[in-house]
PDB file of N, CA and C in Angstrom:
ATOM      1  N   UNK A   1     -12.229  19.399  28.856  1.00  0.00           N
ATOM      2  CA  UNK A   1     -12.465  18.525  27.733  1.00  0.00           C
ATOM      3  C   UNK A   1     -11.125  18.219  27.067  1.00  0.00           C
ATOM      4  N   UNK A   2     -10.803  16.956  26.997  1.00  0.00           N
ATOM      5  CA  UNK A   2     -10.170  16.767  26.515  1.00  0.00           C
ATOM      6  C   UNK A   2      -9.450  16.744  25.004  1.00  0.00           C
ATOM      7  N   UNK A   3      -8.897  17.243  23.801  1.00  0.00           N
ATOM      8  CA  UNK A   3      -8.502  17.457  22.906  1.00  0.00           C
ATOM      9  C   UNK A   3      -8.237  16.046  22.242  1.00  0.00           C
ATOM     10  N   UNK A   4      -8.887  15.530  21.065  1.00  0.00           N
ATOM     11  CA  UNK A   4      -8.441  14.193  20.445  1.00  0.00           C
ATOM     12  C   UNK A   4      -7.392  14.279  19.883  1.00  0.00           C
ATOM     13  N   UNK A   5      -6.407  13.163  19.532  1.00  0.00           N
ATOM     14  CA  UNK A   5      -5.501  12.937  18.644  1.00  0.00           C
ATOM     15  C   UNK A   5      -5.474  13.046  17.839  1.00  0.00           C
ATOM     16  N   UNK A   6      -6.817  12.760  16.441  1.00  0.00           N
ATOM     17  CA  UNK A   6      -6.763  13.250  15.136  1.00  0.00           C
ATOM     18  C   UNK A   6      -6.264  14.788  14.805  1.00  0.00           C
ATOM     19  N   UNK A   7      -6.472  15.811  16.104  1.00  0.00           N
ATOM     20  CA  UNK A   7      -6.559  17.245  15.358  1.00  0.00           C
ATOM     21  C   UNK A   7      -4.935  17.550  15.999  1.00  0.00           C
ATOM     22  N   UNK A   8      -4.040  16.820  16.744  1.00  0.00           N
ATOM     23  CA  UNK A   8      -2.570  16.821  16.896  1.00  0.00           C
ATOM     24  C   UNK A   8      -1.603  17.219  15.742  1.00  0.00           C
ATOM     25  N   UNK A   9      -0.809  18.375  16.056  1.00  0.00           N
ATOM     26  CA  UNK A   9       0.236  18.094  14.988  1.00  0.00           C
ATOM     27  C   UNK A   9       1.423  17.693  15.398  1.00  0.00           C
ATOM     28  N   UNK A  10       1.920  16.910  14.438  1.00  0.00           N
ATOM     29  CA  UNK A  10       3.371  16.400  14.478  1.00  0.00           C
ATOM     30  C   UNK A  10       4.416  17.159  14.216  1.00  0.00           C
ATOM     31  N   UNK A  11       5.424  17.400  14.475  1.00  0.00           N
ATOM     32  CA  UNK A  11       6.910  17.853  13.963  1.00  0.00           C
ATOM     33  C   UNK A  11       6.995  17.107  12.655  1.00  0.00           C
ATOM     34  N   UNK A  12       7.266  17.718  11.787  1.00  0.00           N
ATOM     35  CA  UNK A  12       8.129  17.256  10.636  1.00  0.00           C
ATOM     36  C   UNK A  12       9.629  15.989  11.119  1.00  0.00           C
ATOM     37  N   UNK A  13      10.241  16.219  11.553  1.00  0.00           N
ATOM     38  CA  UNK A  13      10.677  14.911  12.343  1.00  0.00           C
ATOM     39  C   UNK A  13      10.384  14.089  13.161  1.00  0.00           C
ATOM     40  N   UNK A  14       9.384  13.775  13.119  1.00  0.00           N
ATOM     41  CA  UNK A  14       8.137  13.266  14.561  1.00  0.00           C
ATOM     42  C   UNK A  14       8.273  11.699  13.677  1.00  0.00           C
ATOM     43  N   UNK A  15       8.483  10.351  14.417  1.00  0.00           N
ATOM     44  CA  UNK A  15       8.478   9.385  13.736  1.00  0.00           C
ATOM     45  C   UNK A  15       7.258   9.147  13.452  1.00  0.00           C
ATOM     46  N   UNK A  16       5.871   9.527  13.504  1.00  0.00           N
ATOM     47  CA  UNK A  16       4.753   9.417  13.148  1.00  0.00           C
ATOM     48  C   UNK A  16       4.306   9.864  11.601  1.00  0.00           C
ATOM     49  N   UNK A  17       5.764  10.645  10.909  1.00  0.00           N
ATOM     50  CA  UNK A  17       5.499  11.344   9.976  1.00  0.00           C
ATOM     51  C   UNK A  17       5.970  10.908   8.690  1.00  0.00           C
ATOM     52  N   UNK A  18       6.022   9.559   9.255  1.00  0.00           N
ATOM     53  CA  UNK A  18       6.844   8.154   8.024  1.00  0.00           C
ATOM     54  C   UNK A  18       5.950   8.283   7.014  1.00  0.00           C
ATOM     55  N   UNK A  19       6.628   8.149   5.671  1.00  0.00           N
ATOM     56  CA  UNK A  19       5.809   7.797   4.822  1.00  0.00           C
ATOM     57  C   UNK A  19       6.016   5.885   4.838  1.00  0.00           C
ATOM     58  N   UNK A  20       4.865   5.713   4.174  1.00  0.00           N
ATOM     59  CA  UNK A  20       4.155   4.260   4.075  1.00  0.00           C
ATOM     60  C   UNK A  20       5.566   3.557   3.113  1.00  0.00           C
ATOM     61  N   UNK A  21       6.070   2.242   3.740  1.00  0.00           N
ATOM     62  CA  UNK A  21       7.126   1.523   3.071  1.00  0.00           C
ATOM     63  C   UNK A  21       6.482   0.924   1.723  1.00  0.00           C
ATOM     64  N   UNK A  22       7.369   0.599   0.468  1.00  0.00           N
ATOM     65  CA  UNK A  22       6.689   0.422  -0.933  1.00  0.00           C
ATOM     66  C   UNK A  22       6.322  -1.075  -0.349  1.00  0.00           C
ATOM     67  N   UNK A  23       5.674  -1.614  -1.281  1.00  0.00           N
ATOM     68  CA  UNK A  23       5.004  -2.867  -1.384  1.00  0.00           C
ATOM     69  C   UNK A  23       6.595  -3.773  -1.899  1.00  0.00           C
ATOM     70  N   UNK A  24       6.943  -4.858  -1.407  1.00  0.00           N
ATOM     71  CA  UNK A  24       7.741  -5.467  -2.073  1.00  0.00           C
ATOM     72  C   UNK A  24       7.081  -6.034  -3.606  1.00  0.00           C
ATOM     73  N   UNK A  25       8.357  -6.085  -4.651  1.00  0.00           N
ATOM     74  CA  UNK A  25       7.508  -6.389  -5.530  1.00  0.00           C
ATOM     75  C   UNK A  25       6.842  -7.602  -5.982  1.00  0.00           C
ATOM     76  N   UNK A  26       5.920  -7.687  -6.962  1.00  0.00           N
ATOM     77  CA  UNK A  26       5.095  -9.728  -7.109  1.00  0.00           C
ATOM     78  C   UNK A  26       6.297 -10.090  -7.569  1.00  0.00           C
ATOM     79  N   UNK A  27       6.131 -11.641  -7.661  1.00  0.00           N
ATOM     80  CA  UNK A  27       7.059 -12.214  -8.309  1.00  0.00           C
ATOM     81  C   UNK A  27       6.463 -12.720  -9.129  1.00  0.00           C
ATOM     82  N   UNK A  28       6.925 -13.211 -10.299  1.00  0.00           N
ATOM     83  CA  UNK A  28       6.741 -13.137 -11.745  1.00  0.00           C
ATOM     84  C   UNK A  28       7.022 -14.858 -11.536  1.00  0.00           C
ATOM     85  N   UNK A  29       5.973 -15.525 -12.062  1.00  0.00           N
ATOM     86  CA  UNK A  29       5.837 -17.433 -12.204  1.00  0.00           C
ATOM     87  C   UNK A  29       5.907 -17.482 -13.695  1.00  0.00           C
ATOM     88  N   UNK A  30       5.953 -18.834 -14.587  1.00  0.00           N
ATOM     89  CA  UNK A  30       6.611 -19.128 -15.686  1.00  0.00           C
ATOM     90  C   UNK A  30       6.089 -20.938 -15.430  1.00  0.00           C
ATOM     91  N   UNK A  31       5.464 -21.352 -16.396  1.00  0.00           N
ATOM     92  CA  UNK A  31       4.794 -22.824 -16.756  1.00  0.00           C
ATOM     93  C   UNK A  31       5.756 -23.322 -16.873  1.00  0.00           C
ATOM     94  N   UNK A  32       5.748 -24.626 -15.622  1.00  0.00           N
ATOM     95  CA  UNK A  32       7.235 -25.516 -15.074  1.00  0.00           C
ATOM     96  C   UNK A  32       7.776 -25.247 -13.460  1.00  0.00           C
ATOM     97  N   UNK A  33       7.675 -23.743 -13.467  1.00  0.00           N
ATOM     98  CA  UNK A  33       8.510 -23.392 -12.380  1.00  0.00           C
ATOM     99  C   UNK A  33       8.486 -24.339 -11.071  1.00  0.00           C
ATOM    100  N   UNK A  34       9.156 -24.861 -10.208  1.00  0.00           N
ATOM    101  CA  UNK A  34       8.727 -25.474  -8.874  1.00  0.00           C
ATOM    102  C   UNK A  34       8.636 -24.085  -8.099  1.00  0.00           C
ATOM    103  N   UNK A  35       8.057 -24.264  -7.159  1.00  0.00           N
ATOM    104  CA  UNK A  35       7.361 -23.420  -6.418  1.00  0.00           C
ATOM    105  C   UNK A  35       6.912 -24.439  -4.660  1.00  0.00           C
ATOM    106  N   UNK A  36       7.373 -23.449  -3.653  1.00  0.00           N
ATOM    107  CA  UNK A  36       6.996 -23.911  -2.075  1.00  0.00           C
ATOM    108  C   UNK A  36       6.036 -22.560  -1.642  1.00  0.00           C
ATOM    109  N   UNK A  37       5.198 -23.608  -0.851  1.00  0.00           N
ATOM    110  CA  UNK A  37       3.835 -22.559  -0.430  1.00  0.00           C
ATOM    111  C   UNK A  37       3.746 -23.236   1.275  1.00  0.00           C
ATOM    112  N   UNK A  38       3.289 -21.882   1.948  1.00  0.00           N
ATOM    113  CA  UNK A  38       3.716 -22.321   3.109  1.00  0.00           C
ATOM    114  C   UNK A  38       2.685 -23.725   4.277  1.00  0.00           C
ATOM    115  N   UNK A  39       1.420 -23.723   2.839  1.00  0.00           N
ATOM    116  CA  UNK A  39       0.361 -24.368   3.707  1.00  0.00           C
ATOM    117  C   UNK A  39       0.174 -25.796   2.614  1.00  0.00           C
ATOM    118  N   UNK A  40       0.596 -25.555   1.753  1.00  0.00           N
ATOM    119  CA  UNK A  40       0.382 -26.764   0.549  1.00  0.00           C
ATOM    120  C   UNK A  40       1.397 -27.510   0.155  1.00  0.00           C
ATOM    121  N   UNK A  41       2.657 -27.031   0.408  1.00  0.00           N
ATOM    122  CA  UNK A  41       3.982 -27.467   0.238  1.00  0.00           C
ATOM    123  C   UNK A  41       4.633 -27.297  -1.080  1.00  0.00           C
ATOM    124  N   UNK A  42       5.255 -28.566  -1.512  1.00  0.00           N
ATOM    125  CA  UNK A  42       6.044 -28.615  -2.763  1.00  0.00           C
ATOM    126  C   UNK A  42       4.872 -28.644  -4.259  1.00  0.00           C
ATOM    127  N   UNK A  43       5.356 -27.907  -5.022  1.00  0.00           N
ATOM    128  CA  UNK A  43       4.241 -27.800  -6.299  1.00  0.00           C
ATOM    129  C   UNK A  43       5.133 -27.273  -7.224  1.00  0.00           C
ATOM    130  N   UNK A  44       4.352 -27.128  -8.466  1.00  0.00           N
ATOM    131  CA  UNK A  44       4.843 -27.171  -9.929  1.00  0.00           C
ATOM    132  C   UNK A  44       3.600 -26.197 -10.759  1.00  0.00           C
ATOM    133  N   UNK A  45       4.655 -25.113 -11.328  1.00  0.00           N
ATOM    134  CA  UNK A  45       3.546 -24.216 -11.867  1.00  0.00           C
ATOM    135  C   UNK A  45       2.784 -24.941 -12.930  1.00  0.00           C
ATOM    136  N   UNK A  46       1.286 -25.023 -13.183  1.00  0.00           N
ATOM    137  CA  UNK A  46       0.647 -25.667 -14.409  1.00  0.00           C
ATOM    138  C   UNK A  46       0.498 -24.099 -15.836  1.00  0.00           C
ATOM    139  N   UNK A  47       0.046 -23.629 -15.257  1.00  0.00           N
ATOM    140  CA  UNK A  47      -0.548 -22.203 -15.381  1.00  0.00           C
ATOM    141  C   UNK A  47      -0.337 -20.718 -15.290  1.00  0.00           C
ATOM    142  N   UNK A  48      -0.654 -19.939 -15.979  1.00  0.00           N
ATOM    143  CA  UNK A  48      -0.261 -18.451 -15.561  1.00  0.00           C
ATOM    144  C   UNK A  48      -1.009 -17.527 -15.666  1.00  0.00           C
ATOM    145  N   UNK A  49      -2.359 -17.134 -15.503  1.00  0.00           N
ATOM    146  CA  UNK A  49      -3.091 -16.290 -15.577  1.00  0.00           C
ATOM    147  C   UNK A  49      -3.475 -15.037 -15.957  1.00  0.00           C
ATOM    148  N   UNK A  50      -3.690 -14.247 -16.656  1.00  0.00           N
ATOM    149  CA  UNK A  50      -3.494 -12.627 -17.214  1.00  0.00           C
ATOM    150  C   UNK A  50      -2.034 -12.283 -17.034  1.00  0.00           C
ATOM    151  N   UNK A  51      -1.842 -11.151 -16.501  1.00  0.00           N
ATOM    152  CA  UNK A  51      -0.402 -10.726 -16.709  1.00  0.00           C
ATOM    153  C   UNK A  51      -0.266 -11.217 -15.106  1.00  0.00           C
ATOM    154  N   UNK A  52       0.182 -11.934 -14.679  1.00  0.00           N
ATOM    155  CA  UNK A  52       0.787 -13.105 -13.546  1.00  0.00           C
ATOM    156  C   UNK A  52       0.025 -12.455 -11.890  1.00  0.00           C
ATOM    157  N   UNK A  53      -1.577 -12.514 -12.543  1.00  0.00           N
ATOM    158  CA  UNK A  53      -2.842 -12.283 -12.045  1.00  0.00           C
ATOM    159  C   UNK A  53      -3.367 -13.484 -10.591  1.00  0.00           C
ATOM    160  N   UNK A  54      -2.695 -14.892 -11.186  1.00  0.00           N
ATOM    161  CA  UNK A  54      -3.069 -15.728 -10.705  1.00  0.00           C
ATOM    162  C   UNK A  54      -2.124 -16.700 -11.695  1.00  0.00           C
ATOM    163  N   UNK A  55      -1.623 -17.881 -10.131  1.00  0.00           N
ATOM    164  CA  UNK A  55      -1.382 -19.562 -11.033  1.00  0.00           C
ATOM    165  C   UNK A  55      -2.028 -20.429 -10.630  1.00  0.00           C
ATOM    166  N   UNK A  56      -2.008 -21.285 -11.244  1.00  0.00           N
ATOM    167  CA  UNK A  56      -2.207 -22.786 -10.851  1.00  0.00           C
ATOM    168  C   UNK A  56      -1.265 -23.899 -11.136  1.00  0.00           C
ATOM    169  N   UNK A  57      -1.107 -24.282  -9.957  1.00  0.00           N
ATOM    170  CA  UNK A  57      -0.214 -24.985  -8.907  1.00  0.00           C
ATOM    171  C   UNK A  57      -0.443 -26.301  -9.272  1.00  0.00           C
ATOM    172  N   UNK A  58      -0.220 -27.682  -8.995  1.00  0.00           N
ATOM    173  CA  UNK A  58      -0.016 -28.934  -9.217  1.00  0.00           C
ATOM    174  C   UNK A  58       0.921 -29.269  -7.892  1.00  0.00           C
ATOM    175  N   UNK A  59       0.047 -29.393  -6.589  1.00  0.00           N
ATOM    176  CA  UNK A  59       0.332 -29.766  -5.532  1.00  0.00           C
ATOM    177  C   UNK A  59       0.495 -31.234  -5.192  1.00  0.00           C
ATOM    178  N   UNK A  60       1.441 -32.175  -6.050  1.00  0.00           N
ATOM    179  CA  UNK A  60       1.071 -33.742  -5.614  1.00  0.00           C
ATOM    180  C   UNK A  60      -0.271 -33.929  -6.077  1.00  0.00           C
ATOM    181  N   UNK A  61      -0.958 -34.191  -7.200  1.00  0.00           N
ATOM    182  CA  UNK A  61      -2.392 -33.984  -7.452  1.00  0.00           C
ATOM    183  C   UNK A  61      -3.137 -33.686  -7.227  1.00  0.00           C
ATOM    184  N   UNK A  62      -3.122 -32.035  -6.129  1.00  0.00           N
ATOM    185  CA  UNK A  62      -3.707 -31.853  -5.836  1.00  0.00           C
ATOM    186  C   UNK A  62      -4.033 -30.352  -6.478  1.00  0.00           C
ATOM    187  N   UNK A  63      -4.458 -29.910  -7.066  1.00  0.00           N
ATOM    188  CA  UNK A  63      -4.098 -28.443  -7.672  1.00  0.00           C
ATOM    189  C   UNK A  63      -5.189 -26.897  -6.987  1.00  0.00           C
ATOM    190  N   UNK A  64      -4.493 -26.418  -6.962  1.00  0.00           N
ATOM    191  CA  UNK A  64      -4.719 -24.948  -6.390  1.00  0.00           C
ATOM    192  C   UNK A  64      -4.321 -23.842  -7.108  1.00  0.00           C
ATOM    193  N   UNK A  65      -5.261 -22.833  -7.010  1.00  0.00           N
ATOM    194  CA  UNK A  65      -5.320 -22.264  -7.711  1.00  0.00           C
ATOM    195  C   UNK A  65      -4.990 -20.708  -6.651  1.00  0.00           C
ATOM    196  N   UNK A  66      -3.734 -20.283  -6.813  1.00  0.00           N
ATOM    197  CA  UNK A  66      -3.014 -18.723  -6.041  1.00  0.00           C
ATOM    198  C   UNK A  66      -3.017 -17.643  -6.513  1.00  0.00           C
ATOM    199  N   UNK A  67      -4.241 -16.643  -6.072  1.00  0.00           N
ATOM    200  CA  UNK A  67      -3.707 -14.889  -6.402  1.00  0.00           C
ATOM    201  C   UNK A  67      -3.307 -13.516  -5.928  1.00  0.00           C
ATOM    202  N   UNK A  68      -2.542 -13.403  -6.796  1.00  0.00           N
ATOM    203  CA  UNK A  68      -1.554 -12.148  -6.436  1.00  0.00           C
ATOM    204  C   UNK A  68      -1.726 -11.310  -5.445  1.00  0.00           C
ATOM    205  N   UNK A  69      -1.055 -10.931  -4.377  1.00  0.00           N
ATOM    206  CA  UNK A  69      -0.011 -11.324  -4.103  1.00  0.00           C
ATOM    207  C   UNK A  69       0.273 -12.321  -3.826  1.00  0.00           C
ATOM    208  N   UNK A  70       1.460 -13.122  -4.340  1.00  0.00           N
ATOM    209  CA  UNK A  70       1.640 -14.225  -3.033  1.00  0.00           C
ATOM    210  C   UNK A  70       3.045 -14.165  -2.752  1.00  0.00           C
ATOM    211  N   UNK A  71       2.209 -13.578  -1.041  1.00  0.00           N
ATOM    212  CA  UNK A  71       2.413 -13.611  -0.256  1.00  0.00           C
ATOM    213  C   UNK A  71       3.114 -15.132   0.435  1.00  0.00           C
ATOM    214  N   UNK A  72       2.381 -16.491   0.556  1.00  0.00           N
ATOM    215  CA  UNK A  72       2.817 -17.258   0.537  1.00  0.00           C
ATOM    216  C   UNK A  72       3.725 -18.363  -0.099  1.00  0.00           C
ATOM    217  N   UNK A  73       3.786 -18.137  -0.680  1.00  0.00           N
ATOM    218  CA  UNK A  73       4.228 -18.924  -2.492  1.00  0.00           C
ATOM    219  C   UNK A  73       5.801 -18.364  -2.637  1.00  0.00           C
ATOM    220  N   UNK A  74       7.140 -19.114  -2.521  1.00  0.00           N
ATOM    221  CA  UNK A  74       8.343 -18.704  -2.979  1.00  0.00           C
ATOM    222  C   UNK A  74       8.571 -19.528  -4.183  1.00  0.00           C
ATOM    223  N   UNK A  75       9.489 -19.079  -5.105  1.00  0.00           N
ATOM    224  CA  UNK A  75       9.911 -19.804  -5.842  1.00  0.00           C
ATOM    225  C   UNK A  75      11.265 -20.888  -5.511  1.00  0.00           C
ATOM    226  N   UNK A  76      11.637 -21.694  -6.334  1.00  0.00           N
ATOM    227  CA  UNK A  76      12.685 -22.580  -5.633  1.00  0.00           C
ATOM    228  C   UNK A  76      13.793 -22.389  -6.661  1.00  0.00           C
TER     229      UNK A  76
END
């Protein structure tokens, strides 16, 4: 019978014994900001939502509404 992997131990130097990399941090938007998103394009912050929970965007008239993380969304 074979022995599963869950009950394996690792070496303390075993690259399996990584701790988890931090989250990069949100970025913080501001009413005005321009802003590029990778599926909607060029936009303009309207909005800012709780503590920068969510914005809304002004995509060429088209508006959308992005929440945190984004992931997609750079500032310019």
């Amino acid at each position: 019978m074979k022995q599963s992997a869950g009950s394996r131990r690792h070496l303390p130097s075993s690259p399996f014994n990584r701790p988890a990399q931090a989250a990069p941090p949100v970025e913080c938007f501001d009413v005005g900001d321009r802003v590029s998103h990778d599926q909607f394009g060029l936009g303009r912050v309207l909005a800012v939502e709780g503590d920068n929970d969510a914005v809304l965007i002004d995509f060429s008239g088209r508006q959308g509404r992005i929440l945190s993380p984004y992931s997609k969304l750079t500032k310019l």
